[in-house]
Protein backbone atom coordinates (compact mmCIF):
# COMPACT_ATOMS: atom_id res chain seq x y z
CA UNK A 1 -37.20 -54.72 251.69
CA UNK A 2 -40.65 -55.15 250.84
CA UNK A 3 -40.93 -56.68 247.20
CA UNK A 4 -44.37 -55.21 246.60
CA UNK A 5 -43.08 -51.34 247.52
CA UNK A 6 -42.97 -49.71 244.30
CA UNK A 7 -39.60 -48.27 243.37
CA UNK A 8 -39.34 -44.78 243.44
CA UNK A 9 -36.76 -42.99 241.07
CA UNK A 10 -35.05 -39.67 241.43
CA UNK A 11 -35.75 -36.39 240.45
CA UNK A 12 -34.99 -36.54 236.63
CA UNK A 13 -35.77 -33.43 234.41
CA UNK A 14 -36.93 -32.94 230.90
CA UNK A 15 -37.99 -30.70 228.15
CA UNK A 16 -41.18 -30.00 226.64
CA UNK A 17 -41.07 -30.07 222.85
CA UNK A 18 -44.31 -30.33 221.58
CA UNK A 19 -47.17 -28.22 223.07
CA UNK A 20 -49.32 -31.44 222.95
CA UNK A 21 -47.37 -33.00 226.06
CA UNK A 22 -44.38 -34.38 224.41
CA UNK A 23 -41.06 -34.54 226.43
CA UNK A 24 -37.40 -35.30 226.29
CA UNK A 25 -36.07 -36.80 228.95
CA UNK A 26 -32.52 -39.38 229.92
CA UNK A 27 -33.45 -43.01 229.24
CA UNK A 28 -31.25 -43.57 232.67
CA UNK A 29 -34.51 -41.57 234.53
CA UNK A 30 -37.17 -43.92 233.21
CA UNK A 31 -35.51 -47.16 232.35
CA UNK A 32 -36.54 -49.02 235.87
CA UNK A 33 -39.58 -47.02 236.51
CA UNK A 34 -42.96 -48.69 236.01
CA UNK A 35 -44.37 -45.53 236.42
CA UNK A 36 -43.30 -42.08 235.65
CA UNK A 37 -45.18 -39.03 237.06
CA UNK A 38 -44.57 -36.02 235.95
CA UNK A 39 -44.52 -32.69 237.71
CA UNK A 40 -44.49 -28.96 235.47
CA UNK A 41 -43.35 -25.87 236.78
CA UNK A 42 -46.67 -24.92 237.82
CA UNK A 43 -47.02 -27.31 239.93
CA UNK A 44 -49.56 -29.46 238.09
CA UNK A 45 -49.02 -33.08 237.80
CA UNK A 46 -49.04 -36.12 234.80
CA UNK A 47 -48.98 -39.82 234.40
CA UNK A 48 -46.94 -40.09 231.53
CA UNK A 49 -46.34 -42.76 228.91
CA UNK A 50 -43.01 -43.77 227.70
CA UNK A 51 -43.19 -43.34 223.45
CA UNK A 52 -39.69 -44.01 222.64
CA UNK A 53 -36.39 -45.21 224.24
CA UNK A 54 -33.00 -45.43 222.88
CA UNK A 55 -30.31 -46.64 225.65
CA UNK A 56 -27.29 -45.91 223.61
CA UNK A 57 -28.05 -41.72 223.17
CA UNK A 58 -29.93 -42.14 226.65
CA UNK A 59 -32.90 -40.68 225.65
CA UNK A 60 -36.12 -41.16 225.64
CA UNK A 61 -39.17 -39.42 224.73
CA UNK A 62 -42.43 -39.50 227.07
CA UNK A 63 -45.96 -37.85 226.44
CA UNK A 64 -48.73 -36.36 228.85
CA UNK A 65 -52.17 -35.57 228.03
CA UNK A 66 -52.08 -32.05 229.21
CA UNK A 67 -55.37 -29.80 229.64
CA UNK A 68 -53.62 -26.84 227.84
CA UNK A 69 -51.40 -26.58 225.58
CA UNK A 70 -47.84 -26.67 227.03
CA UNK A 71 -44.85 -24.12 226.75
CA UNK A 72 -42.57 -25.55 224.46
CA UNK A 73 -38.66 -25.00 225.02
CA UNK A 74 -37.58 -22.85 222.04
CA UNK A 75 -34.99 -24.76 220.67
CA UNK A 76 -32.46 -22.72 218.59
CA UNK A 77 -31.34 -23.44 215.26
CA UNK A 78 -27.57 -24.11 214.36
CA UNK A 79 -27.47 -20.76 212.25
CA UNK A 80 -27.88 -18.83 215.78
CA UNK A 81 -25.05 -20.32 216.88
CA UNK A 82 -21.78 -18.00 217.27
């Protein structure tokens, strides 16, 4: 193939936990990616920076610089829990 082709990685998916563009995706999505674009369900699109990585939990955390404020995922707390 042609060496100077940019790889191109799946479709990985992630979730928004801070309003201010920071989101929690697998490590596995973004570990060979130079560069990770990421698409909301609106339709709008980020560059995104990779903030943290940790292979052995495969995660990693990424951040956008999003005009609004984002929807964050409400996460539930263990006391919910049945």
């Amino acid at each position: 193939g042609d060496p100077s082709a940019s790889r191109m990685s799946g479709m990985g998916t992630g979730v928004i936990v801070d309003e201010r563009g920071y989101i929690i995706t697998n490590y596995h999505v973004i570990e060979d990616v130079s560069k990770i674009r990421i698409t909301l369900v609106d339709g709008s699109t980020y560059d995104a920076d990779v903030i943290g990585r940790d292979k052995q939990t495969d995660l990693a955390l990424l951040r956008i610089n999003p005009i609004n404020p984002l929807t964050v995922m409400p996460l539930g707390r263990s006391d919910d829990l049945l």
